[in-house]
C-alpha atoms as a PDB file:
ATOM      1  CA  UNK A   1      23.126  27.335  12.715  1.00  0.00           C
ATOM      2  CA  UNK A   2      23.269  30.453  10.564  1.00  0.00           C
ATOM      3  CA  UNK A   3      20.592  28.676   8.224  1.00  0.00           C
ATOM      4  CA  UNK A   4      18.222  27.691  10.970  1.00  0.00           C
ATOM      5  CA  UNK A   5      18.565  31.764  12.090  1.00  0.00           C
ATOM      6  CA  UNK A   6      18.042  33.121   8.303  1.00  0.00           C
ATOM      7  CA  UNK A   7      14.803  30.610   7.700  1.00  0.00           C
ATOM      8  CA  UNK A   8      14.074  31.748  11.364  1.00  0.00           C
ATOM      9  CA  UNK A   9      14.121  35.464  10.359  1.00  0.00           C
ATOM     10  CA  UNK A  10      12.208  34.564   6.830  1.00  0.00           C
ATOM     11  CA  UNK A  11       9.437  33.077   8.255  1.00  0.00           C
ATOM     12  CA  UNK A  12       8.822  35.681  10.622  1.00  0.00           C
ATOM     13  CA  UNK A  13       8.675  38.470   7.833  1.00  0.00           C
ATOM     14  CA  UNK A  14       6.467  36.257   5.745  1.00  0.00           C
ATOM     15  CA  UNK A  15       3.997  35.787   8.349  1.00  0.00           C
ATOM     16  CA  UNK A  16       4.229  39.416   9.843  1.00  0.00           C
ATOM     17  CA  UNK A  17       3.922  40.670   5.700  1.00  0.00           C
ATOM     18  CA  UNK A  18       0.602  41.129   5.823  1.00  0.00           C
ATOM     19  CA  UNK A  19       0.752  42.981   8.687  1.00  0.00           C
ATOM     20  CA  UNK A  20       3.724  45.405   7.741  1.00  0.00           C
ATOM     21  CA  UNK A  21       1.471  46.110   4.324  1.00  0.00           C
ATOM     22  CA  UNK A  22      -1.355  47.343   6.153  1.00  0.00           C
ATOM     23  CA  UNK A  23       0.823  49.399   8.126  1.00  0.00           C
ATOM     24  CA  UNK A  24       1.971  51.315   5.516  1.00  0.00           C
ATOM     25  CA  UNK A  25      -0.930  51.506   3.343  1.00  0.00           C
ATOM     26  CA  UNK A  26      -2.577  54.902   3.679  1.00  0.00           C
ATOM     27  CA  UNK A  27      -6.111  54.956   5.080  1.00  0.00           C
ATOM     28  CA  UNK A  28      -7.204  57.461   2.850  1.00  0.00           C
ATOM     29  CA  UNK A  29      -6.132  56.288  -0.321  1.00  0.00           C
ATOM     30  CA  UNK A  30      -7.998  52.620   0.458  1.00  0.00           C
ATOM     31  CA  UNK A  31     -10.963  54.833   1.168  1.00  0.00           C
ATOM     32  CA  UNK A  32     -10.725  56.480  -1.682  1.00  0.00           C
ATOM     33  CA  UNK A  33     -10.391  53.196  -3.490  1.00  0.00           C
ATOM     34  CA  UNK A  34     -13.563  51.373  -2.105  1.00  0.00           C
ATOM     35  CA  UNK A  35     -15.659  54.108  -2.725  1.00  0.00           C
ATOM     36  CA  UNK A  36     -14.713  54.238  -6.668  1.00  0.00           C
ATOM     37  CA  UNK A  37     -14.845  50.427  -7.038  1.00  0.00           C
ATOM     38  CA  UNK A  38     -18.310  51.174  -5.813  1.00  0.00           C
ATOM     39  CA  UNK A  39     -19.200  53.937  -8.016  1.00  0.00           C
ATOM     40  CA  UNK A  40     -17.813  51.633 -10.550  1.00  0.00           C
ATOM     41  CA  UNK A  41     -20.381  48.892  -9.543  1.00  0.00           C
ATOM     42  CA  UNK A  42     -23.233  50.829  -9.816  1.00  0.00           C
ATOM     43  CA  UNK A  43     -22.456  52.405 -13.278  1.00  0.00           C
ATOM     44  CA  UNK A  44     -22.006  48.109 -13.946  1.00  0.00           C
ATOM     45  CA  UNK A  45     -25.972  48.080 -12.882  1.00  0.00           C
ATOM     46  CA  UNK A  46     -27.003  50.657 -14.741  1.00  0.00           C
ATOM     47  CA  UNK A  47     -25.445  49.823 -17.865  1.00  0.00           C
ATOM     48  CA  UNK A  48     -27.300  46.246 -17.221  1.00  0.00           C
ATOM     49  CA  UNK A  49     -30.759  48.642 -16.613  1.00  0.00           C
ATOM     50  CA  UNK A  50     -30.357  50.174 -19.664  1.00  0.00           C
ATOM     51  CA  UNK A  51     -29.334  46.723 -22.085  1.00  0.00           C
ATOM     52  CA  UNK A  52     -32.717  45.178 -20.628  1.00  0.00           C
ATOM     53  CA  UNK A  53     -33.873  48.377 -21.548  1.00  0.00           C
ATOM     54  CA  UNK A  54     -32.643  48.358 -24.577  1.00  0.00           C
ATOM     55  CA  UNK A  55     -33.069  44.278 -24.981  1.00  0.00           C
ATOM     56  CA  UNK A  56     -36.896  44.508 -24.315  1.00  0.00           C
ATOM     57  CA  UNK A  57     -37.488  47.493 -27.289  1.00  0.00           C
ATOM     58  CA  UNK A  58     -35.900  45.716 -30.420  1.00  0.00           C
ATOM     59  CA  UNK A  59     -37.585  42.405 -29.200  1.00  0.00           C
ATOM     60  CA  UNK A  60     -41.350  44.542 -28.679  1.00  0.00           C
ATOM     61  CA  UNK A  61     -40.452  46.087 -32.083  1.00  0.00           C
ATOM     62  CA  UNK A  62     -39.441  42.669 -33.639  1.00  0.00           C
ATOM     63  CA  UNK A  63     -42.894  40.986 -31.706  1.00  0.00           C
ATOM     64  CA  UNK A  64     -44.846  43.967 -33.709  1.00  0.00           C
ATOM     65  CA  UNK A  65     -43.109  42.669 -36.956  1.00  0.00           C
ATOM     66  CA  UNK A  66     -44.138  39.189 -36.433  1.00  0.00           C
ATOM     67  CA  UNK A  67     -47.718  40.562 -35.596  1.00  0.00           C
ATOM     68  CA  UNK A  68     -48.097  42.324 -38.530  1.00  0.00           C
ATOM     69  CA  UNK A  69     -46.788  39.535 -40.913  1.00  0.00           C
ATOM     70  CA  UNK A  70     -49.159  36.847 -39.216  1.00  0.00           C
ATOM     71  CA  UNK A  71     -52.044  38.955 -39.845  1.00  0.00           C
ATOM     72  CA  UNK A  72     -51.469  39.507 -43.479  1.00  0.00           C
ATOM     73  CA  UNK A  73     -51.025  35.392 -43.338  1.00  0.00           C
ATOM     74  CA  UNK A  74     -54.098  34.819 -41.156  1.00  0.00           C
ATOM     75  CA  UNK A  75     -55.905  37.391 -43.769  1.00  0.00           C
ATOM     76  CA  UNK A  76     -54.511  34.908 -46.834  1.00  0.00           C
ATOM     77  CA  UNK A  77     -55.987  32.078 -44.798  1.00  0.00           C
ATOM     78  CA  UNK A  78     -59.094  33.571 -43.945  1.00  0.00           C
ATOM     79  CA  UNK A  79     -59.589  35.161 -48.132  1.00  0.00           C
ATOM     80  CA  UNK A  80     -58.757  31.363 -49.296  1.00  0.00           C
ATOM     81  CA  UNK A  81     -60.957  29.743 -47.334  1.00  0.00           C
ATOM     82  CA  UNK A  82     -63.919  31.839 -48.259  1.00  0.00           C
ATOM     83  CA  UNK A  83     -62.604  31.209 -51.986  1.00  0.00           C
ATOM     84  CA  UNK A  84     -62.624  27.454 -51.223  1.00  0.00           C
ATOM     85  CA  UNK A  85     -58.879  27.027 -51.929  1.00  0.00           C
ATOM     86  CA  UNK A  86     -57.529  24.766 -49.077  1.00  0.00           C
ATOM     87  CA  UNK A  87     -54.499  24.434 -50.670  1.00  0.00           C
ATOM     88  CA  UNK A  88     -53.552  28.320 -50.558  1.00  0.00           C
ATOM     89  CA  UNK A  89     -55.088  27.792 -46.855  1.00  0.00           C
ATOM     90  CA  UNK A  90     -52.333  25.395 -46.054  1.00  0.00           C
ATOM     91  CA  UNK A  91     -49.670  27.333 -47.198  1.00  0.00           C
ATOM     92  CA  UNK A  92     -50.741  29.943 -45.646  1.00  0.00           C
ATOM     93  CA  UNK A  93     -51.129  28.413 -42.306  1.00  0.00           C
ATOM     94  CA  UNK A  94     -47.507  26.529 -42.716  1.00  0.00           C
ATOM     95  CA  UNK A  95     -46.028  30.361 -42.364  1.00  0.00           C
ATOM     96  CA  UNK A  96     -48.240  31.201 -40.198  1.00  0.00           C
ATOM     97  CA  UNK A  97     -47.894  29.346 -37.351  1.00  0.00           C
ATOM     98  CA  UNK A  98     -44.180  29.409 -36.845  1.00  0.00           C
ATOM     99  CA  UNK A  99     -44.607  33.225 -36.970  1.00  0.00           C
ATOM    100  CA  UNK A 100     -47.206  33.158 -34.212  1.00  0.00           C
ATOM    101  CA  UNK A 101     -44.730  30.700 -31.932  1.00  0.00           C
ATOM    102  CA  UNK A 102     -41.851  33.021 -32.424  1.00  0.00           C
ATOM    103  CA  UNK A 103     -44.267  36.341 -31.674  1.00  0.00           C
ATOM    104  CA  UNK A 104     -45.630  34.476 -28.214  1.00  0.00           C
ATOM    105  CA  UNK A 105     -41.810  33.470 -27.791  1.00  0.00           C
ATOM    106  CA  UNK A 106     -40.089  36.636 -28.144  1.00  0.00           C
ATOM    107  CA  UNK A 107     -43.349  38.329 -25.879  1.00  0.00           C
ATOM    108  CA  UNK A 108     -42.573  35.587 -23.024  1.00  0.00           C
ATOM    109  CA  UNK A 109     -38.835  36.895 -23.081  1.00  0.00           C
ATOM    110  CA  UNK A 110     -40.340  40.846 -22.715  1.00  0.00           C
ATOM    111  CA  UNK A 111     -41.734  39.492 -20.039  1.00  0.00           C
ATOM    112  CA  UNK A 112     -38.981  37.971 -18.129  1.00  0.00           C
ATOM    113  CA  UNK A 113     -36.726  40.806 -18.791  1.00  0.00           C
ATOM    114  CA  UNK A 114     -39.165  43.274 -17.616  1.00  0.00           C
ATOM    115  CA  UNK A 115     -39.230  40.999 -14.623  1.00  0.00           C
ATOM    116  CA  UNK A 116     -35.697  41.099 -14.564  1.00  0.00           C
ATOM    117  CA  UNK A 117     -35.512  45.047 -14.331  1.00  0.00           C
ATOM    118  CA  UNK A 118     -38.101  45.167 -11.874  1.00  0.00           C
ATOM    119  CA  UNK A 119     -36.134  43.233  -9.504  1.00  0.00           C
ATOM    120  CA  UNK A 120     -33.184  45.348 -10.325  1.00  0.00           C
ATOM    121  CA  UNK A 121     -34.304  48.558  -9.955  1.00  0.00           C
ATOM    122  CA  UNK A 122     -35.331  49.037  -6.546  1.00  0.00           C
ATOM    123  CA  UNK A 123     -31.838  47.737  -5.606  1.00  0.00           C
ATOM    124  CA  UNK A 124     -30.481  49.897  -7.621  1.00  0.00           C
ATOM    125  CA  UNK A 125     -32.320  52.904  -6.345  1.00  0.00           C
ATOM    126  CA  UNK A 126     -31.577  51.933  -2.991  1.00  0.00           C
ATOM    127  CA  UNK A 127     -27.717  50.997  -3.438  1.00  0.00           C
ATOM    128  CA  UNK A 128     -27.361  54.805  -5.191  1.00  0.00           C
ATOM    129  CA  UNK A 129     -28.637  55.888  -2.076  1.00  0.00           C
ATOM    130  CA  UNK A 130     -26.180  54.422   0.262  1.00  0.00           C
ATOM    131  CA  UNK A 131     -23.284  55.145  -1.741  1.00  0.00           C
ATOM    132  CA  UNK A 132     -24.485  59.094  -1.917  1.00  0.00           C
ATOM    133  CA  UNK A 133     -24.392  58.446   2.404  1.00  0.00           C
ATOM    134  CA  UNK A 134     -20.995  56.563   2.059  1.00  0.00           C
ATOM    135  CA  UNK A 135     -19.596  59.501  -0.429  1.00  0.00           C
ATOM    136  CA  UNK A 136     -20.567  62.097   2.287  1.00  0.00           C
ATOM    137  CA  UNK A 137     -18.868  59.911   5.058  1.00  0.00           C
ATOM    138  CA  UNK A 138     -16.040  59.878   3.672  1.00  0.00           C
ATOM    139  CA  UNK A 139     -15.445  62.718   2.383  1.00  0.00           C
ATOM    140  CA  UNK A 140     -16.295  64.209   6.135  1.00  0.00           C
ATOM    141  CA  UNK A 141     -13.724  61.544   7.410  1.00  0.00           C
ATOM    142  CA  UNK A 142     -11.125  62.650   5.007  1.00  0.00           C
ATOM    143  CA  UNK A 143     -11.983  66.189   5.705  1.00  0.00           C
ATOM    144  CA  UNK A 144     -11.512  65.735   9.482  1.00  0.00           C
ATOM    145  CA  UNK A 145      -8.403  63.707   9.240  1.00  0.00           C
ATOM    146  CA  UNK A 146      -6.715  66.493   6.497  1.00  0.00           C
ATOM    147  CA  UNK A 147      -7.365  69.039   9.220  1.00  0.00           C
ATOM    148  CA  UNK A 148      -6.498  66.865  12.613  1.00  0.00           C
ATOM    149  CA  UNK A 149      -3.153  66.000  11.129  1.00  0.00           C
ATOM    150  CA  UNK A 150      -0.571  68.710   9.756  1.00  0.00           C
ATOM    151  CA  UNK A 151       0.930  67.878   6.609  1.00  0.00           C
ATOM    152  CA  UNK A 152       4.361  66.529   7.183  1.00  0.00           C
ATOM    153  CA  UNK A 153       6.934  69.583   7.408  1.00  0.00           C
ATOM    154  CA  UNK A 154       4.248  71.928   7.370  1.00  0.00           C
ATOM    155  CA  UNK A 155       5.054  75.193   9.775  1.00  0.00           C
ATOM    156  CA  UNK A 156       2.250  73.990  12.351  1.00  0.00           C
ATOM    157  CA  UNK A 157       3.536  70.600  13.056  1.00  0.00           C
ATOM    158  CA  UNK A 158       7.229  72.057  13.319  1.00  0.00           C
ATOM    159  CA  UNK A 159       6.060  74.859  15.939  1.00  0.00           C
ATOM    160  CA  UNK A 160       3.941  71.877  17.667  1.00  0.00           C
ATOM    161  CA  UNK A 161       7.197  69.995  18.056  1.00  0.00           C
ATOM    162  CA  UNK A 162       8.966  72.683  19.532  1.00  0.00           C
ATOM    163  CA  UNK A 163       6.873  73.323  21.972  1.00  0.00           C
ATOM    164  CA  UNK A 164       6.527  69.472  23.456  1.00  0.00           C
ATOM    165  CA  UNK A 165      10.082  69.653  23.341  1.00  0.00           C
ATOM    166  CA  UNK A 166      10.854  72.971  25.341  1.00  0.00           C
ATOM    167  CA  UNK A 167       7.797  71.311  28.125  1.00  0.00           C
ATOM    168  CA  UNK A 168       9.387  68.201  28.178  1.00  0.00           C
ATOM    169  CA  UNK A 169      12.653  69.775  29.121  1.00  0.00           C
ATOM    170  CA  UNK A 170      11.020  72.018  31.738  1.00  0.00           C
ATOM    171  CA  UNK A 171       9.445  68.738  33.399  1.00  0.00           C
ATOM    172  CA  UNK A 172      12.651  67.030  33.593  1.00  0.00           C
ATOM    173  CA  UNK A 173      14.514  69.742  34.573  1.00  0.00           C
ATOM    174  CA  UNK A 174      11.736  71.169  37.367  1.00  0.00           C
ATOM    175  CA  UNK A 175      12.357  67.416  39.698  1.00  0.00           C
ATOM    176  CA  UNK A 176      16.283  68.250  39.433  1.00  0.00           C
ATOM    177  CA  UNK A 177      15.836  71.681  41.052  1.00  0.00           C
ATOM    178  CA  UNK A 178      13.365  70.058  44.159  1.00  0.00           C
ATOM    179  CA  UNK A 179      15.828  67.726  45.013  1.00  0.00           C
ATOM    180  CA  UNK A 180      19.205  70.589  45.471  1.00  0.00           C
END
């Protein structure tokens, strides 16, 4: 019998745990909490902004590299053709066009993560703008709540107590003197 009572008594405070936690967690510290895990999320998005960022200028200043190379090749190819030297042609032209693949390539990725950012950025924008209204909540809430409730022992919630207490006793003593 005692083991039916203590797996009785563990089940209930398993299933009332979660329920117990959120009693004693303080309000204002998960508040507090959600609003820097989403600070923290938006400083995640801008560091992404600023690799594409960053991603997009070495490959535009590698693209100009491979520009500049292929037209020193397509100016071989074009000088040993007019000197009638296929041969110097087709060398020319078997560096050549790998360079021009890899240039269109490496301009087609530009592209997609400039695509990429634009997407991004607006939502950005606009998430930075909510959390600036969700900072300002909060901070109001907390604000309100740190002057609505006395700090615990402070002289204001002692001198609040007293005073229920001596008006309680009058109430409960005022129906004893009716009745004599």
């Amino acid at each position: 019998m005692s083991i039916r009572f203590t797996q009785r008594l563990s089940r209930l405070i398993r299933a009332d745990a979660h329920g117990i936690i959120e009693s004693l967690e303080d309000r204002a510290l998960l508040l507090k909490q959600h609003l820097r895990e989403a600070e923290l999320e938006l400083q995640r998005k801008r560091a992404r902004i600023a690799t594409l960022d960053d991603e997009a200028q070495r490959l535009t200043e590698d693209a100009a590299r491979l520009d500049r190379a292929a037209e020193r090749l397509d100016d071989d190819t074009r000088l040993a053709l007019e000197g009638g030297r296929a041969d110097l042609a087709r060398f020319a032209l078997r560096r050549l066009l790998p360079l021009q693949r890899e240039a269109d390539a490496l301009r087609e990725r530009i592209v997609a993560i400039r695509a990429e950012r634009e997407r991004l950025e607006p939502r950005l924008v606009e998430q930075a703008e909510e959390f600036e209204i969700l900072e300002q909540r909060i901070r109001e809430r907390l604000a309100a709540e740190s002057r609505t409730e006395p700090a615990f022992g402070s002289p204001l919630a002692t001198a609040a107590a007293d005073e229920e207490v001596e008006m309680e006793l009058l109430r409960r003593t005022q129906p004893a003197r009716a009745d004599r």
